[in-house]
PDB file of N, CA and C in Angstrom:
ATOM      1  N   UNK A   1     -13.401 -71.651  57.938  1.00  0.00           N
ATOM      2  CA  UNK A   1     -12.288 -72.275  57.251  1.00  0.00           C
ATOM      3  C   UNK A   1     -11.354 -72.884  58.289  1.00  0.00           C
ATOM      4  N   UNK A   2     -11.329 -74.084  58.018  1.00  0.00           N
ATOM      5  CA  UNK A   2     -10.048 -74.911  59.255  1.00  0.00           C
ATOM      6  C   UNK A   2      -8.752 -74.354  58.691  1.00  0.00           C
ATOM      7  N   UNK A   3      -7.928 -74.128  60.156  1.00  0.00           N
ATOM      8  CA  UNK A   3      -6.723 -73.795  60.165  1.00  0.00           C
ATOM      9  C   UNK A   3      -5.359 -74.712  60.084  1.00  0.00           C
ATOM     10  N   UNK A   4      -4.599 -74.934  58.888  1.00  0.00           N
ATOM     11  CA  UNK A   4      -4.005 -75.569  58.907  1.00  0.00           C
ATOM     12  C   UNK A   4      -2.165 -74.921  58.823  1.00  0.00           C
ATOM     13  N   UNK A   5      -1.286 -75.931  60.139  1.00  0.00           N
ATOM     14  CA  UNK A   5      -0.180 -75.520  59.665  1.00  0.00           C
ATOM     15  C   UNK A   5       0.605 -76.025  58.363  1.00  0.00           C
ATOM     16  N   UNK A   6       1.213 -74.838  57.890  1.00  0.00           N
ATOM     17  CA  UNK A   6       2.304 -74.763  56.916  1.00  0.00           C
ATOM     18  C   UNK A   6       3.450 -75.766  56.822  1.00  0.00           C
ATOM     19  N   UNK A   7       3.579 -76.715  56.530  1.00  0.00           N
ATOM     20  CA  UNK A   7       4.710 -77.783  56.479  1.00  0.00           C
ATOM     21  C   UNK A   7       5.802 -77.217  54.842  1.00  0.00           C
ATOM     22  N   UNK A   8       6.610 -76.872  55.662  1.00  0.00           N
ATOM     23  CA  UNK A   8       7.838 -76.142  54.938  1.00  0.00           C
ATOM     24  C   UNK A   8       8.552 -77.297  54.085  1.00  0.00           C
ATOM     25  N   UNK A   9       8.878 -78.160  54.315  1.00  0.00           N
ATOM     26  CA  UNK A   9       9.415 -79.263  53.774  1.00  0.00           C
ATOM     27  C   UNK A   9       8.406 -80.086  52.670  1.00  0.00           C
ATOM     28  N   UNK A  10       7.413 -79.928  52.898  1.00  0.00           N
ATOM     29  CA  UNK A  10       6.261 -80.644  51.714  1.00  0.00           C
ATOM     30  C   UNK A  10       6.501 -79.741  50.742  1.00  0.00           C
ATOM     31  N   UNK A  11       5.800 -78.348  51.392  1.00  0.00           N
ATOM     32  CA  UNK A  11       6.554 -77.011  50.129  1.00  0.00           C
ATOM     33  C   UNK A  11       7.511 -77.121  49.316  1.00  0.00           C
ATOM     34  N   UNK A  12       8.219 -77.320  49.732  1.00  0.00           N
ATOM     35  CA  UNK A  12       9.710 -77.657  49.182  1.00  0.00           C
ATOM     36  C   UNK A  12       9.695 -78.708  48.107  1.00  0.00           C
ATOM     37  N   UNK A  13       9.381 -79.968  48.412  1.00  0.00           N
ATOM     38  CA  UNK A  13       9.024 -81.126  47.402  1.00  0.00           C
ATOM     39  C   UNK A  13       8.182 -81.064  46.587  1.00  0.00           C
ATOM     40  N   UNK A  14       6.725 -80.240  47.198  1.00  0.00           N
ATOM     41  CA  UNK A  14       5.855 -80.194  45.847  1.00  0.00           C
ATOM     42  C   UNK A  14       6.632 -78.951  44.940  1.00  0.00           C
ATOM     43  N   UNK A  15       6.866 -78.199  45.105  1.00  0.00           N
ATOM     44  CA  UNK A  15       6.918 -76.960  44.096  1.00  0.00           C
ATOM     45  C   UNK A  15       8.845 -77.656  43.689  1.00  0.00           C
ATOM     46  N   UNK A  16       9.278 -77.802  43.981  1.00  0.00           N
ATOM     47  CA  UNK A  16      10.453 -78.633  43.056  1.00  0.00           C
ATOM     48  C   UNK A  16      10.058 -79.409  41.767  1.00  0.00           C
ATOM     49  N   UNK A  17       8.767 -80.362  42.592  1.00  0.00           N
ATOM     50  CA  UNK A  17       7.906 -81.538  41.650  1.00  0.00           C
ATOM     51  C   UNK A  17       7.373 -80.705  40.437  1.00  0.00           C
ATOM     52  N   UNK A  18       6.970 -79.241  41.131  1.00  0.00           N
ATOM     53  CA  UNK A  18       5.941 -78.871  40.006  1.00  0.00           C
ATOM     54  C   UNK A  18       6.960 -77.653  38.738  1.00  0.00           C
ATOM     55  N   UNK A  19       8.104 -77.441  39.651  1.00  0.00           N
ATOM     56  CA  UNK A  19       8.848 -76.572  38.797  1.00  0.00           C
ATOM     57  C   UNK A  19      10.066 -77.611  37.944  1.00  0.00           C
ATOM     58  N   UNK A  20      10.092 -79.076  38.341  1.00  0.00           N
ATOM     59  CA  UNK A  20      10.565 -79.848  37.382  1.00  0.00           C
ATOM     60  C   UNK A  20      12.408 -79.721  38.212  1.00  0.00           C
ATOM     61  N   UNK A  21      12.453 -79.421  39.336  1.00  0.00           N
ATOM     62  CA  UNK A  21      13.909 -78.960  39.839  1.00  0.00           C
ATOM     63  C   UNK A  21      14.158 -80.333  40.248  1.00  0.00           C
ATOM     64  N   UNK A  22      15.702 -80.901  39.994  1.00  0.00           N
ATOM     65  CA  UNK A  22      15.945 -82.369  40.618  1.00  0.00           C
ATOM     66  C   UNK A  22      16.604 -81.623  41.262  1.00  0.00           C
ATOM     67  N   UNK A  23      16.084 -81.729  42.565  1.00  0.00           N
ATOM     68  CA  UNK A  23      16.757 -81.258  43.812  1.00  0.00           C
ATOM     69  C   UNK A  23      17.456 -82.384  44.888  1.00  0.00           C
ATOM     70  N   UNK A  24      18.782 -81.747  44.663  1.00  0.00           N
ATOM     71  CA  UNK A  24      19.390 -83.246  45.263  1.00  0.00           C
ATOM     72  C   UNK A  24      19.058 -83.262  46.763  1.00  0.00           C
ATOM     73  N   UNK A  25      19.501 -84.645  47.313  1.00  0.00           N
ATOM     74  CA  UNK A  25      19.252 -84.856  49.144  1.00  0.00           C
ATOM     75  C   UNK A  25      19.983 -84.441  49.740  1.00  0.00           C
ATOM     76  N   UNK A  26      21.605 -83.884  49.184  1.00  0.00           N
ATOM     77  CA  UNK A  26      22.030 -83.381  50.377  1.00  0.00           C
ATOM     78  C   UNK A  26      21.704 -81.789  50.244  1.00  0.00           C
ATOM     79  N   UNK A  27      20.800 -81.585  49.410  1.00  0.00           N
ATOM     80  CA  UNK A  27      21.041 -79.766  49.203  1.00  0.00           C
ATOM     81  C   UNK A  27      19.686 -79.785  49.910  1.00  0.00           C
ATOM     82  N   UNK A  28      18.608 -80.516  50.365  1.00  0.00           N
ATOM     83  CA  UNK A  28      17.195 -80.682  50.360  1.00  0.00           C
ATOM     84  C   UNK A  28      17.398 -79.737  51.850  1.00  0.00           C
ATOM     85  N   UNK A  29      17.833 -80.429  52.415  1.00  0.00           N
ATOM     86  CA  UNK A  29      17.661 -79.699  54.361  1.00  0.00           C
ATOM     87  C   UNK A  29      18.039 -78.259  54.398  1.00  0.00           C
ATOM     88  N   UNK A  30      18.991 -77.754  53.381  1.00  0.00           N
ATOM     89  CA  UNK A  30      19.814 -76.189  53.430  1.00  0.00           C
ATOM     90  C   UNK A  30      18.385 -75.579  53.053  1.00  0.00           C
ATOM     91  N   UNK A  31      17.832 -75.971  52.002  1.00  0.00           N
ATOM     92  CA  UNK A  31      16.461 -75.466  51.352  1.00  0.00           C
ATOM     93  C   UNK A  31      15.716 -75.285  51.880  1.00  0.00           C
ATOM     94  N   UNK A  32      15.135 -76.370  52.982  1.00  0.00           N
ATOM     95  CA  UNK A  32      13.896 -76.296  54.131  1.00  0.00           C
ATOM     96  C   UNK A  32      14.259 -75.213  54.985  1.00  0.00           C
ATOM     97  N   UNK A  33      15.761 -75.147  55.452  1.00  0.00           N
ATOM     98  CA  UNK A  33      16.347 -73.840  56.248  1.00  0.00           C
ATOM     99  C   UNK A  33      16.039 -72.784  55.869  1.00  0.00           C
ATOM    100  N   UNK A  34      16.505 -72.571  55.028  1.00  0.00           N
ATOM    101  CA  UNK A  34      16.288 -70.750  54.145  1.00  0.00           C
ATOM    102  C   UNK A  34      14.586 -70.749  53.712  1.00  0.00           C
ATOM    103  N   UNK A  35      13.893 -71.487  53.355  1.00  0.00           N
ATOM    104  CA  UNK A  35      12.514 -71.326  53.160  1.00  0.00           C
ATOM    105  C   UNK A  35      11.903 -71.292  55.116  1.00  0.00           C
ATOM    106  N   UNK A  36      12.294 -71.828  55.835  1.00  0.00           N
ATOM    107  CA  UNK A  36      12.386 -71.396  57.423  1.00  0.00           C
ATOM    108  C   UNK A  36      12.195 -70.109  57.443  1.00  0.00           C
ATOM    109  N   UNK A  37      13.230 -69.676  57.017  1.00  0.00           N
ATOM    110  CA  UNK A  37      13.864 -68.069  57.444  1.00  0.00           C
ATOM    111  C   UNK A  37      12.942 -67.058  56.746  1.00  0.00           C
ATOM    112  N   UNK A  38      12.353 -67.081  55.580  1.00  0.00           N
ATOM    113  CA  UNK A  38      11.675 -66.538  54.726  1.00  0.00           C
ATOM    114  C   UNK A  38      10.354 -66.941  55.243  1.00  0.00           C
ATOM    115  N   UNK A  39       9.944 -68.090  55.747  1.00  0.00           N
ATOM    116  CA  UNK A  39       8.545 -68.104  56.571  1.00  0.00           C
ATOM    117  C   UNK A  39       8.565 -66.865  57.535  1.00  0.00           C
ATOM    118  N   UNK A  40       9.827 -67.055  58.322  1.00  0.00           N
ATOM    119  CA  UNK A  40       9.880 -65.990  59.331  1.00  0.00           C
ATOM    120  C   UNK A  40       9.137 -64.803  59.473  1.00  0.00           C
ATOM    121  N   UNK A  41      10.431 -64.211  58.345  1.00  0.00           N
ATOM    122  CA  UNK A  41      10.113 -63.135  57.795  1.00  0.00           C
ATOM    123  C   UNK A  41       9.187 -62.584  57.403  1.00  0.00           C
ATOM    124  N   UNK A  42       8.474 -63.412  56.604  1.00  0.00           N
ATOM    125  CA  UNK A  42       7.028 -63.207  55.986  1.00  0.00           C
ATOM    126  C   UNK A  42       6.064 -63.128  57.025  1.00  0.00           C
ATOM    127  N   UNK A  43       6.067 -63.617  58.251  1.00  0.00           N
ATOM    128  CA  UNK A  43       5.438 -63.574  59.093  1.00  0.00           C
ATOM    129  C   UNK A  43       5.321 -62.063  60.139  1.00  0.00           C
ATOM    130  N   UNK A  44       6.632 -61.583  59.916  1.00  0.00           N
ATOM    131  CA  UNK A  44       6.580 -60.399  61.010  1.00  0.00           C
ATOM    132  C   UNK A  44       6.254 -59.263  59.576  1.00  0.00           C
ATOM    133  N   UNK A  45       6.292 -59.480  58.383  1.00  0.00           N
ATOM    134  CA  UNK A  45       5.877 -58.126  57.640  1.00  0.00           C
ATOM    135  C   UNK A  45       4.186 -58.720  57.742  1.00  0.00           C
ATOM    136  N   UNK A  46       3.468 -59.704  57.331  1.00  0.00           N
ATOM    137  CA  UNK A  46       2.285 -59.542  57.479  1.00  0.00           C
ATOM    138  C   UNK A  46       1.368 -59.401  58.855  1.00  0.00           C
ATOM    139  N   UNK A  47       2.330 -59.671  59.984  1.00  0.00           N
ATOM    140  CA  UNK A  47       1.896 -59.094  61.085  1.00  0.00           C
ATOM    141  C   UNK A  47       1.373 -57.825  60.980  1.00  0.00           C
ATOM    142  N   UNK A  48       2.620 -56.928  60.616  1.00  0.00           N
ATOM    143  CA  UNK A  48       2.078 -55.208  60.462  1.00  0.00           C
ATOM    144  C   UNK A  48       0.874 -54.566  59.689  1.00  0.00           C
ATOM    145  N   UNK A  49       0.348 -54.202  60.629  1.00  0.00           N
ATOM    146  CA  UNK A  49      -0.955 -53.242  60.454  1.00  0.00           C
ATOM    147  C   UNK A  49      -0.621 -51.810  59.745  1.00  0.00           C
ATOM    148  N   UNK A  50      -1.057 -51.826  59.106  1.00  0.00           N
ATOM    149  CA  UNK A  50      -1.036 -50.438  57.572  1.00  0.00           C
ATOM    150  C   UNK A  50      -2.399 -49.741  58.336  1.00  0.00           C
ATOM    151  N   UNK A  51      -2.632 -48.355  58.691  1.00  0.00           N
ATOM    152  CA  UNK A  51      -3.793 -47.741  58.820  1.00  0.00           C
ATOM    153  C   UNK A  51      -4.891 -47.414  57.348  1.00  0.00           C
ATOM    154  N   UNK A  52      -5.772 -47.133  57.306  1.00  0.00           N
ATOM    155  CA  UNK A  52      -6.185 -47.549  56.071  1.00  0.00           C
ATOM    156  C   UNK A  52      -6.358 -46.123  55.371  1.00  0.00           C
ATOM    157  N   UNK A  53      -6.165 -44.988  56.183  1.00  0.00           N
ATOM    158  CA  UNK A  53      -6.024 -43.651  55.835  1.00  0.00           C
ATOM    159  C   UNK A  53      -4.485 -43.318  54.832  1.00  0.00           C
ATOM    160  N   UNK A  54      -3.413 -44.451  54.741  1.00  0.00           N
ATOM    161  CA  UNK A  54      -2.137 -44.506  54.465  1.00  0.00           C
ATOM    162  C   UNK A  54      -2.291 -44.997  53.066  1.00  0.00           C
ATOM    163  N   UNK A  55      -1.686 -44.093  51.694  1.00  0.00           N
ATOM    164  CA  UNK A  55      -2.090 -44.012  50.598  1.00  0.00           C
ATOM    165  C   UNK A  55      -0.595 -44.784  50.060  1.00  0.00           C
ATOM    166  N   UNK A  56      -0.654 -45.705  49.060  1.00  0.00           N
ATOM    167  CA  UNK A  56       0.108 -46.414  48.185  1.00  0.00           C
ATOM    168  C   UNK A  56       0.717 -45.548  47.176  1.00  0.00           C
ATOM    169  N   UNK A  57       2.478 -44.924  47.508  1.00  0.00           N
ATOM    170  CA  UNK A  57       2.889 -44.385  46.839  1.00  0.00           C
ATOM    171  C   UNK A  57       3.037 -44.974  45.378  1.00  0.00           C
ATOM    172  N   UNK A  58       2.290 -44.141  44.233  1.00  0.00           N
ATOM    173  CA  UNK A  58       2.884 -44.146  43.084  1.00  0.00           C
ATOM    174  C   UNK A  58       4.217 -44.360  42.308  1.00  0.00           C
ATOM    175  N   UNK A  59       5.325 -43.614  43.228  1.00  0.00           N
ATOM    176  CA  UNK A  59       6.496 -43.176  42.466  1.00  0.00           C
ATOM    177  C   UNK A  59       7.224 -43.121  43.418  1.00  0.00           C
ATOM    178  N   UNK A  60       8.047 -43.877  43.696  1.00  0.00           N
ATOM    179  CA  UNK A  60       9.490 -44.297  44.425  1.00  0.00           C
ATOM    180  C   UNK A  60      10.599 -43.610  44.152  1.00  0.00           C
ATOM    181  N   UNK A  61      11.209 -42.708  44.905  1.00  0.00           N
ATOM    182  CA  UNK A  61      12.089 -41.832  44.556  1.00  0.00           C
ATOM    183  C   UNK A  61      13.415 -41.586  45.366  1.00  0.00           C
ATOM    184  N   UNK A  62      14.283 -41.914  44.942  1.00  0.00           N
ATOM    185  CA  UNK A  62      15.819 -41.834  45.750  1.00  0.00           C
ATOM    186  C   UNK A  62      16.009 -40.059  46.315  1.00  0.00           C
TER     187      UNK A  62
END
């Protein structure tokens, strides 16, 4: 499978296009920013390696 990079700003335009959002031009660049930041992010949690002996808690408890 060829490896292709992620263009954050196309993201942005298609899924506006496809969720019907008139997303104005001056709000467009703040958007590409914060979807930036959330690439980030997303990037250092799927970095992390889970051992596979490590069981998916059921029940979340304070």
């Amino acid at each position: 499978m060829e490896s292709q990079e992620f263009n954050v700003g196309e993201y942005v335009d298609q899924i506006s296009l496809l969720l019907d959002l008139q997303l104005r031009d001056e709000y467009r660049d703040g958007v590409v920013a914060n979807f930036e930041r959330i690439k980030a992010i997303a990037l250092l949690v799927n970095e992390f390696s889970i051992p596979e002996e490590i069981e998916v808690a059921p029940i979340f408890e304070l």
